[in-house]
N, C-alpha and C. Protein backbone atom coordinates (compact mmCIF):
# COMPACT_ATOMS: atom_id res chain seq x y z
N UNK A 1 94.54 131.58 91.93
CA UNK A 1 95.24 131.30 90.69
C UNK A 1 95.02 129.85 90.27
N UNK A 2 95.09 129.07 90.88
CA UNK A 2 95.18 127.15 91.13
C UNK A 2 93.30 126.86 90.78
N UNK A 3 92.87 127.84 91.60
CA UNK A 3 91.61 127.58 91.66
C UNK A 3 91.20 128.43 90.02
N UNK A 4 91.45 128.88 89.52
CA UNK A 4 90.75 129.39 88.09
C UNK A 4 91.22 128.67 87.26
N UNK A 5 92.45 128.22 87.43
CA UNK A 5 92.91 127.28 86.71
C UNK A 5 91.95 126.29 86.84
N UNK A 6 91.72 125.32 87.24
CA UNK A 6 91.18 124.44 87.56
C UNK A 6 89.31 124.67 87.08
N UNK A 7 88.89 125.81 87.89
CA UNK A 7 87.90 125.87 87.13
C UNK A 7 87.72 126.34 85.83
N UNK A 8 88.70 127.08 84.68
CA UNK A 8 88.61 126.79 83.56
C UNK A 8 88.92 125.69 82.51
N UNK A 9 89.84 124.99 83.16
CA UNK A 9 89.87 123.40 82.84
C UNK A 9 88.67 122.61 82.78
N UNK A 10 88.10 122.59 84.18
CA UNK A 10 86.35 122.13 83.68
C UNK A 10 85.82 122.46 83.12
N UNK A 11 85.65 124.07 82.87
CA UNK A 11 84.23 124.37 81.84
C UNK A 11 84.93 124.20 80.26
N UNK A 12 86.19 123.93 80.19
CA UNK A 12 86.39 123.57 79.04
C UNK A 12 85.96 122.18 78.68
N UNK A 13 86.54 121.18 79.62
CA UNK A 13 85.38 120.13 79.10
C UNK A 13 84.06 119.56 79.34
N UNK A 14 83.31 120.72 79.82
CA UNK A 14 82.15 120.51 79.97
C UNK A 14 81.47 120.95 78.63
N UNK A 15 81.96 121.98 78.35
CA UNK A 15 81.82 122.77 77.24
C UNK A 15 81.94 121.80 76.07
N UNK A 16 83.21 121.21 75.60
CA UNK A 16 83.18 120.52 75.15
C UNK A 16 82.55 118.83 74.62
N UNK A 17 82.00 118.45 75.67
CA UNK A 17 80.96 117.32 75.48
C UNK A 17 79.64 117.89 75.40
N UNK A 18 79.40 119.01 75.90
CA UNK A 18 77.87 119.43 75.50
C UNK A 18 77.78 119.62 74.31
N UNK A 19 79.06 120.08 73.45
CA UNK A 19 78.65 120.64 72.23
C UNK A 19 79.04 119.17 70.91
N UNK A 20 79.46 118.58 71.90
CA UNK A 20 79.31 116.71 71.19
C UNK A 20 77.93 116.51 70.35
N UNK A 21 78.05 115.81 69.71
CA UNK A 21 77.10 115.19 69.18
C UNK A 21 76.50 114.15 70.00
N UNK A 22 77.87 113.45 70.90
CA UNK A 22 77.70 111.86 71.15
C UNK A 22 78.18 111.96 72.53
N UNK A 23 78.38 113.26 72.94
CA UNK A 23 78.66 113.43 74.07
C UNK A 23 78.24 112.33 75.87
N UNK A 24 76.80 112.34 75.55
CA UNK A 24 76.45 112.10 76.63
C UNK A 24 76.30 110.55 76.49
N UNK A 25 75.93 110.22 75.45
CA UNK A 25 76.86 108.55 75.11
C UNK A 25 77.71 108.35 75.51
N UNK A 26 78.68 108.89 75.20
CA UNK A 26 80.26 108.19 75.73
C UNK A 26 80.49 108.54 77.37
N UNK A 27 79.64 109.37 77.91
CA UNK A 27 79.86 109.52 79.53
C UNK A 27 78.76 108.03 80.06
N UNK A 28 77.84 108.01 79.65
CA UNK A 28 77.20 107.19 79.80
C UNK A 28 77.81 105.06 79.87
N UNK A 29 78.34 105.16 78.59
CA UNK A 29 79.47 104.10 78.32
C UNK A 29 80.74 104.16 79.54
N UNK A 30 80.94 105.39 79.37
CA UNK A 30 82.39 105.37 80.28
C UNK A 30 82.31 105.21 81.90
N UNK A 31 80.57 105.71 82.34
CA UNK A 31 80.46 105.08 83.62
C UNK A 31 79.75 103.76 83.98
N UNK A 32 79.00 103.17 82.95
CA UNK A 32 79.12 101.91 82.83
C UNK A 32 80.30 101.03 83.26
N UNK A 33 81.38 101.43 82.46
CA UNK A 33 82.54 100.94 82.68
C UNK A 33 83.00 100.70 83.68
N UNK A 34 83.13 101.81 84.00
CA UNK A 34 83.91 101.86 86.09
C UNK A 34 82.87 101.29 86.64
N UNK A 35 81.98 101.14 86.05
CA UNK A 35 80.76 100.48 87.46
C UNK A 35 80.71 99.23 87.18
N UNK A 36 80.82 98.49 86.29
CA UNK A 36 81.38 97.38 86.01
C UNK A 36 83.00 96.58 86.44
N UNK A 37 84.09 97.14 86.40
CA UNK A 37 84.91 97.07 86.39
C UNK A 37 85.17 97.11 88.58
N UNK A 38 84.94 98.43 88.38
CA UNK A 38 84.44 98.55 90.08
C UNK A 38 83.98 97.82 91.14
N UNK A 39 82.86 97.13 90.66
CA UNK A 39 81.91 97.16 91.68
C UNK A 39 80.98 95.30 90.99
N UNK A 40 81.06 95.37 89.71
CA UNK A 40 80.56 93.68 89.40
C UNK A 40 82.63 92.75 89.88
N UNK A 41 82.97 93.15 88.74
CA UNK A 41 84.41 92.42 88.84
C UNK A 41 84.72 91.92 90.41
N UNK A 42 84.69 93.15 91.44
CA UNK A 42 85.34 93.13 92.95
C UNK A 42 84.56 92.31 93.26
N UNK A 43 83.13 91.84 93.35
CA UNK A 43 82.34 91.12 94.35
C UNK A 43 82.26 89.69 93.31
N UNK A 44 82.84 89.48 92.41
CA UNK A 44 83.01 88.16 91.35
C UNK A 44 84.40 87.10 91.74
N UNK A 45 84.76 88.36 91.64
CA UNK A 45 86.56 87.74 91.63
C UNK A 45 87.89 88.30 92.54
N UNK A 46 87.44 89.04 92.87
CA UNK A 46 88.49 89.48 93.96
C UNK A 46 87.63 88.92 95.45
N UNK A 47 88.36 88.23 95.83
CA UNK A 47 87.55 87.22 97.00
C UNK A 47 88.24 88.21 98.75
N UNK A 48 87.75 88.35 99.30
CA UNK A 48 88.27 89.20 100.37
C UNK A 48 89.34 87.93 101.56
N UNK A 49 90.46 87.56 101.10
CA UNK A 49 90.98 86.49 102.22
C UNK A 49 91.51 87.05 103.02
N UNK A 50 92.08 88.52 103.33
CA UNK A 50 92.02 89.09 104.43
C UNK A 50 91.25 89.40 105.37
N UNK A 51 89.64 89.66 104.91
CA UNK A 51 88.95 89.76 105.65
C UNK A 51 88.97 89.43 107.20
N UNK A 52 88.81 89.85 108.30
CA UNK A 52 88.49 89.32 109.27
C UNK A 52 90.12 88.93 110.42
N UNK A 53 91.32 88.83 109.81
CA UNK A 53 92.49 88.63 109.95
C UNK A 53 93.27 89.75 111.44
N UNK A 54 94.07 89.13 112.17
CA UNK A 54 94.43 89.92 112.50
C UNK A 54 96.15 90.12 111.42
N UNK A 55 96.65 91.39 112.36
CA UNK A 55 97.79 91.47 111.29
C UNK A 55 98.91 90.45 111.44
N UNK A 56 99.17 89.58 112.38
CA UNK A 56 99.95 88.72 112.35
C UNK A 56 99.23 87.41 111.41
N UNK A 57 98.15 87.11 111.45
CA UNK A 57 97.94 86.65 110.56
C UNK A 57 97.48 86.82 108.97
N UNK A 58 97.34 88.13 108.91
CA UNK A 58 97.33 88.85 107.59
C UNK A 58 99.08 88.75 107.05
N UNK A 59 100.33 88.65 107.77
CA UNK A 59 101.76 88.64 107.34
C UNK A 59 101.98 87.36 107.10
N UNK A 60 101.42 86.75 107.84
CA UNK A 60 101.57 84.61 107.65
C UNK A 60 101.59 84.15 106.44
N UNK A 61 100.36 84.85 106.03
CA UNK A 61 99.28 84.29 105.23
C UNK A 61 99.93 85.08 103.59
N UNK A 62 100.33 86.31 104.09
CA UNK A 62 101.06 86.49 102.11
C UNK A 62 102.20 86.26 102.31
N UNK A 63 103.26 85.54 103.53
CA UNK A 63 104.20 85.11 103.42
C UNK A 63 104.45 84.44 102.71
N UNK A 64 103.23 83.02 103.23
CA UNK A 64 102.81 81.70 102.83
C UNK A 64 102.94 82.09 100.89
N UNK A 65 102.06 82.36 101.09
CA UNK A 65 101.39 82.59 99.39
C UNK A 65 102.64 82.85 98.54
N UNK A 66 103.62 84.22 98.58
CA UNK A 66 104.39 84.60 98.36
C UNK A 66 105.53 83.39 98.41
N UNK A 67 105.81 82.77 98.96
CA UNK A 67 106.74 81.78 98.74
C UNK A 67 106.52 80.27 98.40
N UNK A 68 104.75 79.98 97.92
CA UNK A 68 104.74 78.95 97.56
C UNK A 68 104.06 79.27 95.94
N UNK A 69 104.08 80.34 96.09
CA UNK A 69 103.98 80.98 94.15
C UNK A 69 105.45 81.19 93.52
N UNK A 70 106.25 81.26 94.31
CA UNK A 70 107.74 81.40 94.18
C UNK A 70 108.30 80.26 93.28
N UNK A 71 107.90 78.82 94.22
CA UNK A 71 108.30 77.66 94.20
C UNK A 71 107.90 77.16 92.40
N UNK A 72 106.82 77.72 92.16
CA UNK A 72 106.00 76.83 91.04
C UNK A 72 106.98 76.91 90.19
């Protein structure tokens, strides 16, 4: 039941962007996106300072942070 559901939910929008004009544009754009957003952004700006940590010092360390972002 869950499962036909589900697979008529897809072929409806599969169905539906094939019969797009601009269909495969905007999938195209839209995984751009996440792959940008994903995968450039994370290795730019999200810096890994946990990395490598054990967990007592992974708790120190957003203690720290957490109460001297508090302060400002």
């Amino acid at each position: 039941m869950i499962r036909k559901c589900l697979v008529s939910i897809f072929e409806f929008y599969r169905d539906g962007f094939r019969s797009m004009t601009w269909g495969r544009t905007l999938w195209v754009i839209i995984l751009l996106k996440l792959f940008v957003m994903f995968f450039v952004l994370r290795a730019f700006f999200f810096t890994p300072y946990l990395e490598g940590k054990s967990d007592d010092e992974k708790q120190r360390f957003v203690g720290e942070e957490l109460i001297e972002r508090g302060v400002k």
